[in-house]
N, C-alpha and C. Protein backbone atom coordinates (compact mmCIF):
# COMPACT_ATOMS: atom_id res chain seq x y z
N UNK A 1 102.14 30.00 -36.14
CA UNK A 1 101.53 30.67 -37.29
C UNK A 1 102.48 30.54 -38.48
N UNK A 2 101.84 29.95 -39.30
CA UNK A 2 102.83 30.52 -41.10
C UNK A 2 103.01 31.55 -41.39
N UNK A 3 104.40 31.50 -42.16
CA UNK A 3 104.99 32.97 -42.60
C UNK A 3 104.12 32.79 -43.86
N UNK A 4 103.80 34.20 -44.53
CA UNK A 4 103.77 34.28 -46.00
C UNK A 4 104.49 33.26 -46.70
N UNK A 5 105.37 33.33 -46.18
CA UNK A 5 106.17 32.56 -47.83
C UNK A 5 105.83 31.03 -47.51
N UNK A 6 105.57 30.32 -46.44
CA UNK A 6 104.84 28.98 -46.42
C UNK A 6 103.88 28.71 -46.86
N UNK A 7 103.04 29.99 -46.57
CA UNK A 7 101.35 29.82 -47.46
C UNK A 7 101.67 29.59 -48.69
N UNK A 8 102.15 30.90 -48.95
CA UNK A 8 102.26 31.01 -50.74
C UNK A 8 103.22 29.76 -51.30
N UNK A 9 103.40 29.10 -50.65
CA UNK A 9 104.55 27.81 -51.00
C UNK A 9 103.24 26.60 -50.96
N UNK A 10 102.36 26.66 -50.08
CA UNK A 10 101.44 25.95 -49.65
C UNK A 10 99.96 25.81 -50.79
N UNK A 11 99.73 27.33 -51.11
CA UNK A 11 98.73 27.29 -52.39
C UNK A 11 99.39 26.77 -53.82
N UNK A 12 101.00 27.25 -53.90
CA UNK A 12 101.26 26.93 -55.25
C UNK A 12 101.19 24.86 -55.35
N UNK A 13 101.33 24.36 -54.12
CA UNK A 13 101.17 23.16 -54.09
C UNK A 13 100.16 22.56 -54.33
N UNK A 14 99.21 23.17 -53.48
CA UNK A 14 97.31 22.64 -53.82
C UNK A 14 96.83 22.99 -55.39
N UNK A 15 97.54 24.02 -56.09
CA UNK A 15 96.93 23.89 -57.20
C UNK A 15 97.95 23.24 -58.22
N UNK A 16 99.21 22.96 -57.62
CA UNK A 16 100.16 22.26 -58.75
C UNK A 16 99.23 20.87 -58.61
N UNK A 17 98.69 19.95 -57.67
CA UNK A 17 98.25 19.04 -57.33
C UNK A 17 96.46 18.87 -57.70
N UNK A 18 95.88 19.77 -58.28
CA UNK A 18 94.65 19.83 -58.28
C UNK A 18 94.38 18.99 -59.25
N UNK A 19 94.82 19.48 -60.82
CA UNK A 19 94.48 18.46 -61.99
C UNK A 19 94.37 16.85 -61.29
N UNK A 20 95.17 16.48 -60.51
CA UNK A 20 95.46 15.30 -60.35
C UNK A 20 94.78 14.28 -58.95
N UNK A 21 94.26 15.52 -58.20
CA UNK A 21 92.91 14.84 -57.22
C UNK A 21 91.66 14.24 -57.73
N UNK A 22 91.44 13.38 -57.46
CA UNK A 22 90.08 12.38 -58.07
C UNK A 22 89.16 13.53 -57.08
N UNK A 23 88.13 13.62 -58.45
CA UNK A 23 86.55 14.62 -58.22
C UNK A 23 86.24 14.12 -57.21
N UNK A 24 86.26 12.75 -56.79
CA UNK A 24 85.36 12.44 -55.78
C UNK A 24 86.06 11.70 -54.29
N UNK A 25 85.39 12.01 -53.17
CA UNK A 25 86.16 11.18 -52.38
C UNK A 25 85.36 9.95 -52.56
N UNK A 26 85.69 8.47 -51.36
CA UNK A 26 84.95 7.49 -51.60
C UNK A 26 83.76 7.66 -51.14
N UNK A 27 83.38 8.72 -50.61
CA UNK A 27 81.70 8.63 -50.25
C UNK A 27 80.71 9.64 -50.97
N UNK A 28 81.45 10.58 -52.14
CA UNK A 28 80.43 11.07 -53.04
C UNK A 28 81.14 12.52 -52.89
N UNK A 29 81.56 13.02 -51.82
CA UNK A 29 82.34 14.02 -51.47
C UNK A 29 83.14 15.06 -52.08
N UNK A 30 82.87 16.04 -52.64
CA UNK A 30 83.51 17.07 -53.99
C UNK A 30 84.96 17.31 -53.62
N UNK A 31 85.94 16.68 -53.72
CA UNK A 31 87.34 17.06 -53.47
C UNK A 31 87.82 18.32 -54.25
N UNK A 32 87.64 18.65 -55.26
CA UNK A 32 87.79 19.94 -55.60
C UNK A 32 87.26 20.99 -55.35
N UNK A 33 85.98 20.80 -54.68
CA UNK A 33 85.34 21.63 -54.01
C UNK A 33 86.17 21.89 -53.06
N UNK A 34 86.23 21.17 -52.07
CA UNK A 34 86.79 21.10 -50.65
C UNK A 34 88.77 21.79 -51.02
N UNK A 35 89.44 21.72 -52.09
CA UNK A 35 90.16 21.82 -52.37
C UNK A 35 90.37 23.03 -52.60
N UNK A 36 89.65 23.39 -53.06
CA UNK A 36 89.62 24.80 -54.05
C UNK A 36 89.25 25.64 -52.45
N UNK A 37 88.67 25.74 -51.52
CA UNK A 37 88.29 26.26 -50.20
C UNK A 37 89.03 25.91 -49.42
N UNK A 38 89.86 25.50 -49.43
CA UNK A 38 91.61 25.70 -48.78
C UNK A 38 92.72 26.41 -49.63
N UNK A 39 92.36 26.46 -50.93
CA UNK A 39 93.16 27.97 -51.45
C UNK A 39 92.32 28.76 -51.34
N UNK A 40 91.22 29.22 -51.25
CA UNK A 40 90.48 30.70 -50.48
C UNK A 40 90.93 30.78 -49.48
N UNK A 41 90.88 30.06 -48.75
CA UNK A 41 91.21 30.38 -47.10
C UNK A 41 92.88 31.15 -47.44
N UNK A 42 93.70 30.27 -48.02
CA UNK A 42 95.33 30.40 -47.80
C UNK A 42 95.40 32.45 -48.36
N UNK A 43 94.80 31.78 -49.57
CA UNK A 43 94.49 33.14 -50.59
C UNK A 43 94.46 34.48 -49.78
N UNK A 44 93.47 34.38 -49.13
CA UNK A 44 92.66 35.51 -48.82
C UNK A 44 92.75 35.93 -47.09
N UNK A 45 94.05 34.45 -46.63
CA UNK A 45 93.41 34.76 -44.63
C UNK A 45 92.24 34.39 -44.28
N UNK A 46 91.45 33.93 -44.62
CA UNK A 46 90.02 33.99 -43.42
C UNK A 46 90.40 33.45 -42.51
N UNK A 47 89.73 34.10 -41.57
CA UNK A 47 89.50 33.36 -40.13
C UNK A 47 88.28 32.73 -40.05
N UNK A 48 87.87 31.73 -38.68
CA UNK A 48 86.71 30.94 -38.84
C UNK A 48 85.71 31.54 -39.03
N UNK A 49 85.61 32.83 -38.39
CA UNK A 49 84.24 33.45 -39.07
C UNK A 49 83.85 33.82 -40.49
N UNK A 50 84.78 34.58 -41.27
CA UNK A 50 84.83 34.08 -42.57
C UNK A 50 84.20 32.84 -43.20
N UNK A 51 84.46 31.87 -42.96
CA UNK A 51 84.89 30.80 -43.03
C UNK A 51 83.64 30.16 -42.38
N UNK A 52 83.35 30.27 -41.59
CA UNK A 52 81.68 29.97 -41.92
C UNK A 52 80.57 30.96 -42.12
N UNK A 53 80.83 31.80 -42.90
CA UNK A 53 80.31 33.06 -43.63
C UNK A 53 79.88 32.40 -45.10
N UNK A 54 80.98 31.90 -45.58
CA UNK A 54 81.23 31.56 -46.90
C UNK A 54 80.83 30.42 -47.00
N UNK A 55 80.80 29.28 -46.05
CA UNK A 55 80.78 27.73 -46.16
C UNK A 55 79.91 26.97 -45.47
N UNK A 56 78.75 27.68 -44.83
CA UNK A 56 77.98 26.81 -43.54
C UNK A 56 76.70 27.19 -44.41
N UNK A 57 76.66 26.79 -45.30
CA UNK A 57 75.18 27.15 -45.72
C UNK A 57 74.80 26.19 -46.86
N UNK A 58 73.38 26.14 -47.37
CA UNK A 58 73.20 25.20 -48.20
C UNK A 58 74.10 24.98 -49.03
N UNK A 59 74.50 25.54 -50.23
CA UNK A 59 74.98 25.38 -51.03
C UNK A 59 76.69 24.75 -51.01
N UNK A 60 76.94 24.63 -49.89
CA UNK A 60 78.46 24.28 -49.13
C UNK A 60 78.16 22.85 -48.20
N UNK A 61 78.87 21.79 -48.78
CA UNK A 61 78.62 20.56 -47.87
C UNK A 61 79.44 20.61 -46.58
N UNK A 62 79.25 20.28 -45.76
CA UNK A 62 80.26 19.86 -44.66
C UNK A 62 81.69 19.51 -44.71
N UNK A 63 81.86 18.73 -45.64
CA UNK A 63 82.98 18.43 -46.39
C UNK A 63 84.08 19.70 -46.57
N UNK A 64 83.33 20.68 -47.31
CA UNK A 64 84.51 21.79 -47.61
C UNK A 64 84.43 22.24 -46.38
N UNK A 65 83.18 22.86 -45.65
CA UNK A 65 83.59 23.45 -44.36
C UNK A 65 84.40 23.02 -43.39
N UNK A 66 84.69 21.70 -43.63
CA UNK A 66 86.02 20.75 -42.77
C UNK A 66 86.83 21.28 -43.30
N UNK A 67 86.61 21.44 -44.30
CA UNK A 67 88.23 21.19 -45.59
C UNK A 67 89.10 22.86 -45.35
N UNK A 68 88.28 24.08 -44.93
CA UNK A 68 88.44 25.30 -45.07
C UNK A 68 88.93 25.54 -43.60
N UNK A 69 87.76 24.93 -42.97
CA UNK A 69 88.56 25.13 -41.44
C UNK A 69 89.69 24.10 -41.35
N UNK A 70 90.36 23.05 -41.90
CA UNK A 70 91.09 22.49 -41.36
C UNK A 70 92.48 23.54 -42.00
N UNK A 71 91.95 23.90 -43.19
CA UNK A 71 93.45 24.79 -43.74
C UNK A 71 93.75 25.76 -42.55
N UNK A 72 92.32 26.58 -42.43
CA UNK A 72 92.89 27.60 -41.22
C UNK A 72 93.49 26.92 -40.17
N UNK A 73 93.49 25.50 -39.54
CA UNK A 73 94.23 25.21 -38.45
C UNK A 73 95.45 25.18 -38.75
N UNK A 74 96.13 25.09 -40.29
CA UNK A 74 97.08 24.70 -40.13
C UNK A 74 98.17 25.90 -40.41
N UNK A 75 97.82 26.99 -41.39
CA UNK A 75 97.88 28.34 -40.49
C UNK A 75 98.54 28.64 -39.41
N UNK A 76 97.65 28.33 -38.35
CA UNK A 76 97.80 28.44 -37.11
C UNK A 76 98.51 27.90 -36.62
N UNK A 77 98.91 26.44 -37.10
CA UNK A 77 99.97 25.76 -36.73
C UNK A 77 98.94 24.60 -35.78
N UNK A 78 97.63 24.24 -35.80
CA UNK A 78 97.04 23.74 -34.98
C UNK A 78 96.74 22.33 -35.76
N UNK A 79 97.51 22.18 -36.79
CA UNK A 79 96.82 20.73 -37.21
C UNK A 79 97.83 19.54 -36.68
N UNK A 80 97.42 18.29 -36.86
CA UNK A 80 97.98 17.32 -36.50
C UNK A 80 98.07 16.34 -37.94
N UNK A 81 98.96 16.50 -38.79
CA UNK A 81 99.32 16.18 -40.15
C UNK A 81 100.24 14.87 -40.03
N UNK A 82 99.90 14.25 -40.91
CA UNK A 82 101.14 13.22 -40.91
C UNK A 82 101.91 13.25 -41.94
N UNK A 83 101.76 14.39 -43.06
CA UNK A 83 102.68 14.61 -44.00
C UNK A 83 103.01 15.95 -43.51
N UNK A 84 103.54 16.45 -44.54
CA UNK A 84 104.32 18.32 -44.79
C UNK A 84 102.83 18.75 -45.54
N UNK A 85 102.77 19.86 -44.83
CA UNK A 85 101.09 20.40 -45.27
C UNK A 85 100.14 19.81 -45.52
N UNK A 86 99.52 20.34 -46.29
CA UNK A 86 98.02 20.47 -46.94
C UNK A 86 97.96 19.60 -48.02
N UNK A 87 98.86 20.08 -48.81
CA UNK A 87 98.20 19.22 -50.30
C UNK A 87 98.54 17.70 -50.32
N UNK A 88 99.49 17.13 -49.50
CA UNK A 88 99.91 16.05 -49.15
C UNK A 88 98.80 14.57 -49.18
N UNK A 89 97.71 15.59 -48.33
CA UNK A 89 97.29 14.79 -47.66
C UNK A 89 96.05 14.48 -48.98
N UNK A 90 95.58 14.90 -50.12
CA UNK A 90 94.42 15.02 -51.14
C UNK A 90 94.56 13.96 -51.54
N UNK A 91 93.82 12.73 -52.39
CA UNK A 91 94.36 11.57 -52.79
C UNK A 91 94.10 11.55 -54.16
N UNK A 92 95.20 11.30 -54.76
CA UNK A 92 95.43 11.28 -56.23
C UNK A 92 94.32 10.48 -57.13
N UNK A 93 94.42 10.95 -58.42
CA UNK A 93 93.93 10.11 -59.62
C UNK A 93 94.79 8.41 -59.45
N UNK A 94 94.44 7.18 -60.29
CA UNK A 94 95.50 6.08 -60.04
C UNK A 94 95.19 5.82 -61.77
């Protein structure tokens, strides 16, 4: 599990990095959407129920609901990352 101070080290990253994620992934995919619902999650704690409270419904693509549950795995310490966190992994403007 993350301490506080990793999260909060972890959101100030996703949004130092936000200006600079391309809107879209390559298949149409709202990266700021999906972005912005991994700082709720960090923000606020949800757990998966939360978390598909907020995100399993029309108005929420699949995409973020990956994107929200994958933050909570990592939380947990359950992800399998090939960088240092979360924001690492978003792919930049070029």
């Amino acid at each position: 599990m993350k301490s506080k101070e990793e999260i909060k080290n972890e959101i100030k990253s996703l949004q130092a990095i936000r200006p600079d994620v391309r809107p879209r992934s390559m298949f149409g995919d709202d990266n700021l959407a999906a972005l912005d619902a991994q700082i709720e999650v960090l923000e606020h704690d949800l757990d998966n129920e939360d978390i598909y409270d907020r995100y399993d419904h029309a108005d929420s693509s699949e995409y973020v609901l990956d994107s929200a549950l994958h933050a909570r795995q990592w939380i947990n310490d359950e992800e399998d990352l090939d960088c240092e966190g979360l924001a690492c992994e978003w792919p930049l403007k070029e």
